[in-house]
N, C-alpha and C. Protein backbone atom coordinates (compact mmCIF):
# COMPACT_ATOMS: atom_id res chain seq x y z
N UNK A 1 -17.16 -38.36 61.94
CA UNK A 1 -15.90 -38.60 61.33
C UNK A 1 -15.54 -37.40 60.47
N UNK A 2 -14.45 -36.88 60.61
CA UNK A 2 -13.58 -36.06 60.10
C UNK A 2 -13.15 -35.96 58.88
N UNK A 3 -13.20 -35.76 57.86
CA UNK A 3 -12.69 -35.92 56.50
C UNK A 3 -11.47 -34.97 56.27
N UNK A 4 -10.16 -35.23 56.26
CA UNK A 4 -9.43 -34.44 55.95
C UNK A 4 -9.38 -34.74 54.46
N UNK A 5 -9.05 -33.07 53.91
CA UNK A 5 -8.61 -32.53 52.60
C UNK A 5 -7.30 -33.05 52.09
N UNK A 6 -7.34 -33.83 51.14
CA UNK A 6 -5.96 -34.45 50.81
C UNK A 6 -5.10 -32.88 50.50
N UNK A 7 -4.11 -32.89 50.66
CA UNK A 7 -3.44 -31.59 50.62
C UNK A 7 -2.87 -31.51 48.73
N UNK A 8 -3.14 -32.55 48.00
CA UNK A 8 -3.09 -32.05 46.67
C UNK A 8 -4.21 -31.11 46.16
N UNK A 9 -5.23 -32.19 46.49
CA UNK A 9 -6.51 -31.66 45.90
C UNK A 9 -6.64 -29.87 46.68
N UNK A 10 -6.14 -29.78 47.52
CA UNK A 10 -6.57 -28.77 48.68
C UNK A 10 -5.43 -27.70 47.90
N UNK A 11 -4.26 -28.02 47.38
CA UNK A 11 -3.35 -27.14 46.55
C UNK A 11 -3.56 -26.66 45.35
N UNK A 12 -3.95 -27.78 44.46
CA UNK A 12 -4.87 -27.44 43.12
C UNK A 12 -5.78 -26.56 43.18
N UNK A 13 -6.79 -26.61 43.88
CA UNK A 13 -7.81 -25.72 44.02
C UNK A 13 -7.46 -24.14 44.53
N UNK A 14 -6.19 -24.70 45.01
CA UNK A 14 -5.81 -22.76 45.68
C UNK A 14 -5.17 -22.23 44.34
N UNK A 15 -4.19 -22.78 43.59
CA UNK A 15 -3.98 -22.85 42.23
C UNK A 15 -5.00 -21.94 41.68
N UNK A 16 -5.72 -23.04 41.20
CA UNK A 16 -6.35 -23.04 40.13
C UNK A 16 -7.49 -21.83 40.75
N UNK A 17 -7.71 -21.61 41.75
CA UNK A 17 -9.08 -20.15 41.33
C UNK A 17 -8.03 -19.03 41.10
N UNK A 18 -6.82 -19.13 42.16
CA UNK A 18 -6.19 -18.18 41.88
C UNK A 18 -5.48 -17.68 40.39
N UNK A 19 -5.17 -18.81 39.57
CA UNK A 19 -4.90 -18.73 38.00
C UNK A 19 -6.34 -18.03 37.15
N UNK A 20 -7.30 -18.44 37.89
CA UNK A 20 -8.77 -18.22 37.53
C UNK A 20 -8.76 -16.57 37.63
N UNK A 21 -9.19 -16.08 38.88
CA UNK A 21 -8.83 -14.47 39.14
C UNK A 21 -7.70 -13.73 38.19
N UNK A 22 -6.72 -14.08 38.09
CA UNK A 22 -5.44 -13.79 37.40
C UNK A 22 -6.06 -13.60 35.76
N UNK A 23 -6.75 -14.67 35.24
CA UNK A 23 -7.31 -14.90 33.40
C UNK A 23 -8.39 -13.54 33.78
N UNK A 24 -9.00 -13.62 34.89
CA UNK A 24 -10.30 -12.43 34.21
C UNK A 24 -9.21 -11.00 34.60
N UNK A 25 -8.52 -10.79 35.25
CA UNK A 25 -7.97 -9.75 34.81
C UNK A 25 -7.17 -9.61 33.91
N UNK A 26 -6.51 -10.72 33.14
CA UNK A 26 -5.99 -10.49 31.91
C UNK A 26 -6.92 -10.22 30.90
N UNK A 27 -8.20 -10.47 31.36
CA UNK A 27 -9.24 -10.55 30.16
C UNK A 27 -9.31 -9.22 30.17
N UNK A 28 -9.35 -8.24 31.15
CA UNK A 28 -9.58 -7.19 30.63
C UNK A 28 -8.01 -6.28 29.64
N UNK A 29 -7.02 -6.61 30.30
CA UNK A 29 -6.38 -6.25 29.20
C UNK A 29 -6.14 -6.73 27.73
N UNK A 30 -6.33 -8.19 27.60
CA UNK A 30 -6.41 -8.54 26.62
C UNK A 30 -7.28 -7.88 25.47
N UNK A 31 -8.59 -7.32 25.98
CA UNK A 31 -9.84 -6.85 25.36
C UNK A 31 -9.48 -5.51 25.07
N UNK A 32 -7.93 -5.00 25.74
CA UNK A 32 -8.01 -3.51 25.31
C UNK A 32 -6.65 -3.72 24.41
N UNK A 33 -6.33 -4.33 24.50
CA UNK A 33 -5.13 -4.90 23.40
C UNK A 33 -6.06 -5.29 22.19
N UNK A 34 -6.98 -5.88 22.01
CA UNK A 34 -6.73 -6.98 21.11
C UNK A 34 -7.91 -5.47 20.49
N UNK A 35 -8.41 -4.84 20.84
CA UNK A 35 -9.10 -2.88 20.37
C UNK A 35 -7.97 -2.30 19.74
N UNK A 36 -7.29 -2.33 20.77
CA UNK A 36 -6.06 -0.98 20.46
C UNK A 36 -5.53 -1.85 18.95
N UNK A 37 -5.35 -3.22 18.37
CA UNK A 37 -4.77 -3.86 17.29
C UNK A 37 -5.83 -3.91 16.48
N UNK A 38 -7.25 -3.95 16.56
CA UNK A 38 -8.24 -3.89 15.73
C UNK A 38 -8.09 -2.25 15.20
N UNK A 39 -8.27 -1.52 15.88
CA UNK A 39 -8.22 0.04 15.35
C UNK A 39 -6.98 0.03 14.93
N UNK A 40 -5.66 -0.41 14.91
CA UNK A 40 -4.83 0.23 14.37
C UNK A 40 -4.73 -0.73 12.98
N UNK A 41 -5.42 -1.95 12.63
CA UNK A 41 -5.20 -2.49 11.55
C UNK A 41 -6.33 -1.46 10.74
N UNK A 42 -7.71 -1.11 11.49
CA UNK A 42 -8.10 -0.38 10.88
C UNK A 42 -7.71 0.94 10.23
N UNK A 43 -6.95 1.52 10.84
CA UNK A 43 -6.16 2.62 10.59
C UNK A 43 -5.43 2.31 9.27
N UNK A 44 -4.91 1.24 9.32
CA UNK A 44 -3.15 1.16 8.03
C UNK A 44 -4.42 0.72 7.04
N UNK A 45 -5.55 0.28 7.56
CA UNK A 45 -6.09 -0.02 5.92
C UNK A 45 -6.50 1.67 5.04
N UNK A 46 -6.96 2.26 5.88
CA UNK A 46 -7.52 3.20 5.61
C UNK A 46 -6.23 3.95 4.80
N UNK A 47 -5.30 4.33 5.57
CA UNK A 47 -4.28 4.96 5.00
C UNK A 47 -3.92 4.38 3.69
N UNK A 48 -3.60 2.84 3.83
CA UNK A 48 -3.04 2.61 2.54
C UNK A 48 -4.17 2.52 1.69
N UNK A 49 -5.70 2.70 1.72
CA UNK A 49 -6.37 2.99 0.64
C UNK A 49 -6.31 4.52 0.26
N UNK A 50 -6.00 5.18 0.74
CA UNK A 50 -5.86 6.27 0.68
C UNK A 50 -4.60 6.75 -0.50
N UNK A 51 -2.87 6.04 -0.42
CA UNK A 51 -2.02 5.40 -0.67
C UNK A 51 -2.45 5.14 -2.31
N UNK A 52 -3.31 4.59 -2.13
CA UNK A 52 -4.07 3.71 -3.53
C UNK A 52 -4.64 4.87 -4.21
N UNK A 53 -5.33 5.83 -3.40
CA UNK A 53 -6.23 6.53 -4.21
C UNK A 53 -5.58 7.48 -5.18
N UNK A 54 -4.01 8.11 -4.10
CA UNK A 54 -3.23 9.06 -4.64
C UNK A 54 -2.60 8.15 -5.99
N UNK A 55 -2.40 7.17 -6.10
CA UNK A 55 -1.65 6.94 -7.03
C UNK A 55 -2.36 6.56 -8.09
N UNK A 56 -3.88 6.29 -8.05
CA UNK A 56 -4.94 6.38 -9.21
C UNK A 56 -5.36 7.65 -9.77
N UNK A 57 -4.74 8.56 -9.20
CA UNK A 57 -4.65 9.72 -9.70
C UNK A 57 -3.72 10.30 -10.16
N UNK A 58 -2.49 9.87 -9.78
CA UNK A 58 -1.52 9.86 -10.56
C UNK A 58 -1.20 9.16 -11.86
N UNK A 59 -1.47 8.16 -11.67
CA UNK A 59 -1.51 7.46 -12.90
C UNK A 59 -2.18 7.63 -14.10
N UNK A 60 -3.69 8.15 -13.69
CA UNK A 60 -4.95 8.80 -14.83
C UNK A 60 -4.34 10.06 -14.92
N UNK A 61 -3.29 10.80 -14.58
CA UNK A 61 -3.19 12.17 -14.76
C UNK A 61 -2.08 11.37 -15.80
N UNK A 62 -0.87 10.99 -15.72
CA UNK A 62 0.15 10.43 -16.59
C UNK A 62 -0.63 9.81 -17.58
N UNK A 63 -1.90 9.03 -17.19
CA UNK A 63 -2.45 8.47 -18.89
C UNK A 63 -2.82 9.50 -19.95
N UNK A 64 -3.30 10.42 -19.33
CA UNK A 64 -3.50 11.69 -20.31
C UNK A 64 -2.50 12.28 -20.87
N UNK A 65 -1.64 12.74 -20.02
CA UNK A 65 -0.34 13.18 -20.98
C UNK A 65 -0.02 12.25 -21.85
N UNK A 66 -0.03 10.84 -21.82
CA UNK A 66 0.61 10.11 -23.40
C UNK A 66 -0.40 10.13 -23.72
N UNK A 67 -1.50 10.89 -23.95
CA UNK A 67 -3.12 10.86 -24.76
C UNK A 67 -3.35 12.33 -25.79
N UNK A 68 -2.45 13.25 -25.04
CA UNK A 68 -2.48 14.49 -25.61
C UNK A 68 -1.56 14.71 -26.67
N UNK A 69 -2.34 15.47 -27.92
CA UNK A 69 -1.33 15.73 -28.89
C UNK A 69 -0.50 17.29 -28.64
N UNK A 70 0.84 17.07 -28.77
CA UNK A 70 1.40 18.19 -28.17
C UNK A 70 2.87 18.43 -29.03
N UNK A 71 3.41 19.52 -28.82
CA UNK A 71 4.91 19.28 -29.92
C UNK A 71 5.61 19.35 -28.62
N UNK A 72 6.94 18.60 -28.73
CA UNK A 72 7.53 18.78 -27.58
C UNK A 72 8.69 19.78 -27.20
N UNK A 73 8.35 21.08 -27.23
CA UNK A 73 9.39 21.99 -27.07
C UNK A 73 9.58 22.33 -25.37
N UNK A 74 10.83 23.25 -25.23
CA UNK A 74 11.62 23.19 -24.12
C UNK A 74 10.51 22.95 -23.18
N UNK A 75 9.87 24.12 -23.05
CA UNK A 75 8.62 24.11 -21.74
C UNK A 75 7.93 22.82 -21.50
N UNK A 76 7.36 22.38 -22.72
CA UNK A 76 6.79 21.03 -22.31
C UNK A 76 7.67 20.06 -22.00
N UNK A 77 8.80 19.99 -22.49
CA UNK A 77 9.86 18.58 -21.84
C UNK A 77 10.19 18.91 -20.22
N UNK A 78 10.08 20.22 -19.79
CA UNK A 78 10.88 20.41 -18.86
C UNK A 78 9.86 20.58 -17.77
N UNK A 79 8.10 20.62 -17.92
CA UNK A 79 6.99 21.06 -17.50
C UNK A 79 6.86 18.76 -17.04
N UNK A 80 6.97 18.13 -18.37
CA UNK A 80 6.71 17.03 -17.92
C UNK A 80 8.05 15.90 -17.10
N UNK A 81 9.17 16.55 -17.26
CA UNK A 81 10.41 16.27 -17.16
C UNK A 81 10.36 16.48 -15.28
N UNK A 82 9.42 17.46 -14.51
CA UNK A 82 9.27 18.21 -13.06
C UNK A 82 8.03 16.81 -13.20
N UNK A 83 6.93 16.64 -13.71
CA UNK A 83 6.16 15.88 -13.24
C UNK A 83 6.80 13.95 -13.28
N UNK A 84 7.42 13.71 -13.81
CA UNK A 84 8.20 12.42 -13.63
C UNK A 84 9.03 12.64 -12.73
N UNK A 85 9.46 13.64 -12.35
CA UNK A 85 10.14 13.60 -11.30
C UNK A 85 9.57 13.20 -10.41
N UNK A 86 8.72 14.39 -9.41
CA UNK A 86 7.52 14.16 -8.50
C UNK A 86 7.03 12.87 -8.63
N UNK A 87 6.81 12.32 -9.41
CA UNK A 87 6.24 10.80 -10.12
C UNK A 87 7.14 9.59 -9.19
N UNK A 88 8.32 9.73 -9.88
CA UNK A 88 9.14 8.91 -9.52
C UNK A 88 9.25 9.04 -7.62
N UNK A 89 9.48 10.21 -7.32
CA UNK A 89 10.05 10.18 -5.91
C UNK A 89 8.43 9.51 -5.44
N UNK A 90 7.27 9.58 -5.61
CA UNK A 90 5.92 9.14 -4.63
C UNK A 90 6.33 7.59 -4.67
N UNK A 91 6.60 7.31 -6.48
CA UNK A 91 6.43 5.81 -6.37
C UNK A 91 7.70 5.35 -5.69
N UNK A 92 8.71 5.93 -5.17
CA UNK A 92 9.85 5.25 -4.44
C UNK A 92 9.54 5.35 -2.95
N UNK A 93 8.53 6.36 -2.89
CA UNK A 93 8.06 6.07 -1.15
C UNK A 93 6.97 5.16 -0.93
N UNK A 94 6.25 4.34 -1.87
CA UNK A 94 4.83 3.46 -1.78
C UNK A 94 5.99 2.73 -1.92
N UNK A 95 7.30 2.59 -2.82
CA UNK A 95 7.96 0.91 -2.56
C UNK A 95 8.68 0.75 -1.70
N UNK A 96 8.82 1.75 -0.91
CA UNK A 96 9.49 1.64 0.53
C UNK A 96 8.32 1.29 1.73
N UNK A 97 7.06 2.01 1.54
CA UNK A 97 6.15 1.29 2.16
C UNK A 97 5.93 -0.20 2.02
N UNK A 98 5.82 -0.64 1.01
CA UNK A 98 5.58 -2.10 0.25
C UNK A 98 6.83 -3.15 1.02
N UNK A 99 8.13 -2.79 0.78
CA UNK A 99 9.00 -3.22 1.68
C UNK A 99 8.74 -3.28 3.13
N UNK A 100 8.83 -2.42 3.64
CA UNK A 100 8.38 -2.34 4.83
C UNK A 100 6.79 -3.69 4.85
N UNK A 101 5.79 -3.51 4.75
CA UNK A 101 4.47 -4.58 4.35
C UNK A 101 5.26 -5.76 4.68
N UNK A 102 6.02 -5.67 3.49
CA UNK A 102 6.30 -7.43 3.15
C UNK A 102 7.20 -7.88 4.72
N UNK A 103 8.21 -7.27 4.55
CA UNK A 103 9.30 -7.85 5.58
C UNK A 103 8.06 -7.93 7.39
N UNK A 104 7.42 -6.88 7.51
CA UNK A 104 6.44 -7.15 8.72
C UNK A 104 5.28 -8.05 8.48
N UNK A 105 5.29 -8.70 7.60
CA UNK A 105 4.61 -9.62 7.17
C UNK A 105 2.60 -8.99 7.19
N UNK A 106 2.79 -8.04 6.90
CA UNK A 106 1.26 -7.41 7.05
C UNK A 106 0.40 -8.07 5.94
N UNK A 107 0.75 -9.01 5.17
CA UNK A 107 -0.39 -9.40 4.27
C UNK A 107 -1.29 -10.49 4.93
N UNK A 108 -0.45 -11.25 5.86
CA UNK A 108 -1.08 -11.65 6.19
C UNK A 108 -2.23 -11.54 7.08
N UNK A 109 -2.07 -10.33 7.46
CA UNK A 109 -3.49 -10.00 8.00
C UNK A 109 -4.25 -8.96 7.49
N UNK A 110 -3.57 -8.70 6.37
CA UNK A 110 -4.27 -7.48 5.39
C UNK A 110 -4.33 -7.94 3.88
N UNK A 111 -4.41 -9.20 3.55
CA UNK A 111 -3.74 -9.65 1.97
C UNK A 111 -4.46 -8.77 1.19
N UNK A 112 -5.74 -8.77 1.19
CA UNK A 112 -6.13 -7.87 -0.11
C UNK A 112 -5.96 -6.25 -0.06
N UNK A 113 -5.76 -6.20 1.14
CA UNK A 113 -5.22 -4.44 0.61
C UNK A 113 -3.73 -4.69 0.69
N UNK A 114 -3.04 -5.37 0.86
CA UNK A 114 -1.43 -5.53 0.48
C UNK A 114 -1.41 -5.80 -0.95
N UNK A 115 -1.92 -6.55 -1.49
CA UNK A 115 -2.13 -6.88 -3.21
C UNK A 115 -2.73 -5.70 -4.04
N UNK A 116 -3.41 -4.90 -3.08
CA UNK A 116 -4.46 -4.14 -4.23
C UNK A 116 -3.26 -2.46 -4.18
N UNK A 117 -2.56 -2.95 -2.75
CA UNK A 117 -1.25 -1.62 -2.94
C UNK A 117 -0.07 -2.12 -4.03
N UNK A 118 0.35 -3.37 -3.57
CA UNK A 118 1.18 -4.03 -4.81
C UNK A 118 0.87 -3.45 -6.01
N UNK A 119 -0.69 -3.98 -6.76
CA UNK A 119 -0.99 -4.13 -7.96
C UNK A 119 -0.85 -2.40 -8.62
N UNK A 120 -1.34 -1.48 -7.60
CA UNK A 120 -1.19 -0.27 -7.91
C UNK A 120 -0.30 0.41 -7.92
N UNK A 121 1.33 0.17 -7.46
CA UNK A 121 2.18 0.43 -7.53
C UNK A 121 2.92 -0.24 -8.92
N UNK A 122 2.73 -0.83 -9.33
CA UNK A 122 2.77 -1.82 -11.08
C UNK A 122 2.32 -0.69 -11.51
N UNK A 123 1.35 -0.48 -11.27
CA UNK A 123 0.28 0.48 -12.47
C UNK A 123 1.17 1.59 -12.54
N UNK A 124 1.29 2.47 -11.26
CA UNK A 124 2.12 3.72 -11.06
C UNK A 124 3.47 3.61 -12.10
N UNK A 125 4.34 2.52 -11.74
CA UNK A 125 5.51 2.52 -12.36
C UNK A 125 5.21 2.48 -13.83
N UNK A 126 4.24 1.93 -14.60
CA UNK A 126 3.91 1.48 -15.68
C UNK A 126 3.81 2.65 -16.16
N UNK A 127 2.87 3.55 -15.70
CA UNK A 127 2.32 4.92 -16.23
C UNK A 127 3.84 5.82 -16.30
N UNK A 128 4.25 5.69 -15.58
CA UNK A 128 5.51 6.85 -15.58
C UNK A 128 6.74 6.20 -16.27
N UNK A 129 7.31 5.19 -17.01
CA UNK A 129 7.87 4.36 -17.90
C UNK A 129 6.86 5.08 -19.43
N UNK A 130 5.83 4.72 -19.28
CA UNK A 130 5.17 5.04 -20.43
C UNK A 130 5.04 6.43 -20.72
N UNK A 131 4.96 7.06 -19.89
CA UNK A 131 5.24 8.65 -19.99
C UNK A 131 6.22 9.23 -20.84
N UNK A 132 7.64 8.69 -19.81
CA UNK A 132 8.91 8.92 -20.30
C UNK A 132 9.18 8.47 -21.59
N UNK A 133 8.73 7.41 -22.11
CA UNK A 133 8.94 7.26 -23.30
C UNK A 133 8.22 7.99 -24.25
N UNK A 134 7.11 8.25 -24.36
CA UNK A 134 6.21 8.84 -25.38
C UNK A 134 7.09 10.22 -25.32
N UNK A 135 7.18 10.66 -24.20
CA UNK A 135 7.56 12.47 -24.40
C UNK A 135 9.31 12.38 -24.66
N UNK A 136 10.04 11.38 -24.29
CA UNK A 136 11.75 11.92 -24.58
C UNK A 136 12.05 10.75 -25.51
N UNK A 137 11.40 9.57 -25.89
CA UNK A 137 11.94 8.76 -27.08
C UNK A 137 10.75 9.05 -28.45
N UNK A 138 9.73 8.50 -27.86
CA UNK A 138 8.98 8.86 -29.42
C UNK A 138 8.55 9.72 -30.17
N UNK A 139 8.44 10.83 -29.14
CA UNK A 139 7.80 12.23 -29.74
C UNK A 139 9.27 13.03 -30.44
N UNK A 140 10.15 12.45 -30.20
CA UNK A 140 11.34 13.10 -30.69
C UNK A 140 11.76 11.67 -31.70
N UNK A 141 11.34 10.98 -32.24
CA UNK A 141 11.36 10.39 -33.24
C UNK A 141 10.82 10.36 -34.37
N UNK A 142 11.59 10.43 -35.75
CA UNK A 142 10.50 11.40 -36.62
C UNK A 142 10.33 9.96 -37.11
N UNK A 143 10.28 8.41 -36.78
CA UNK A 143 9.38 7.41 -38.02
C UNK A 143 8.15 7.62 -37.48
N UNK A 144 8.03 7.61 -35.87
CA UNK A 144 7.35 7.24 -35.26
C UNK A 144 6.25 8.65 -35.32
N UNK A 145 6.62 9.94 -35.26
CA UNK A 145 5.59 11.20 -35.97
C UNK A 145 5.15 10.96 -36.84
N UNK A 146 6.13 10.46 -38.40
CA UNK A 146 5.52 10.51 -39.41
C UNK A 146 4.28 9.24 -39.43
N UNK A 147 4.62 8.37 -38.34
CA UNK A 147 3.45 7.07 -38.55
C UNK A 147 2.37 7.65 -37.39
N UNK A 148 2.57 8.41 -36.29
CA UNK A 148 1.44 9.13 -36.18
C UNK A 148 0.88 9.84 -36.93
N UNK A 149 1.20 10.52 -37.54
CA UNK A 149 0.28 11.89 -38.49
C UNK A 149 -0.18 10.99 -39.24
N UNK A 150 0.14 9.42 -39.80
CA UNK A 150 -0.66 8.88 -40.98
C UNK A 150 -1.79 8.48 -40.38
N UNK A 151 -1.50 7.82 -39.40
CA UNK A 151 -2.47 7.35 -38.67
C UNK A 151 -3.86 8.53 -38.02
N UNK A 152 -3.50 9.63 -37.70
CA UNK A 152 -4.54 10.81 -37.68
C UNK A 152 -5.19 11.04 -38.82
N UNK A 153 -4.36 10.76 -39.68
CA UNK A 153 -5.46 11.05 -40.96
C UNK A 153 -6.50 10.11 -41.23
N UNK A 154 -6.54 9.35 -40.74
CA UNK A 154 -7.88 8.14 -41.41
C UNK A 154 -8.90 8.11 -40.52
């Protein structure tokens, strides 16, 4: 006796290895996709620690200038007047990076180096606000000299 192949079961099965063949060659592209997105997340981390590093150096370079005692004549206003500049234009390209982050939604697969670029871009702006003030509002304020010099004396 003869057993014929019900012609579902006999269709499914042509299906289904053939969907089968089809997944292992997606597997191999998948595996060079899902590389090519591992190295390149690796990449943006690297960069934006990098990102991070420049601006911890910027910032410790600006903490020193409001650390140094100095009189503020032309050269020095106009010596630190070129470095807030430079200052300002880096930190307007890390918040155009940061924009960019947010709207591509990269924290979510990068949160702590998206936060730790955030937090350092705070810092950046902070340092160069604090700059500007010590060298063009307070150092050209004589309560605020005369309550430094008291304060040096003790």
């Amino acid at each position: 006796m003869s057993k014929t192949l019900n012609p579902t079961i006999g269709g499914a099965f042509d299906e289904i290895g053939e969907s089968s063949l089809k997944a292992r060659g997606l597997d191999i592209r998948y595996q060079q996709v899902l590389n090519h997105y591992l190295d390149t997340i690796t990449d943006f981390i690297n960069i934006i620690d990098q990102k991070v590093q420049l601006m911890e150096v910027v910032s410790s370079q600006l903490e020193k200038l409001t650390w140094i005692e100095t009189t503020s004549n032309d050269d020095t206003l106009q010596k630190v007047s070129s470095i807030l500049h430079i200052s300002r234009g880096m930190l307007s390209g890390f918040k155009n990076d940061l924009k960019a982050m947010e709207e591509g939604k990269i924290d979510q697969d990068c949160p702590s180096t998206v936060s730790k670029f955030r937090d350092e871009i705070e810092l950046l702006e902070e340092n160069i606000v604090d700059t500007e003030m010590i060298f063009f509002e307070l150092r050209t304020d004589s309560d605020f000299n005369d309550l430094d010099k008291q304060i040096s004396n003790f």
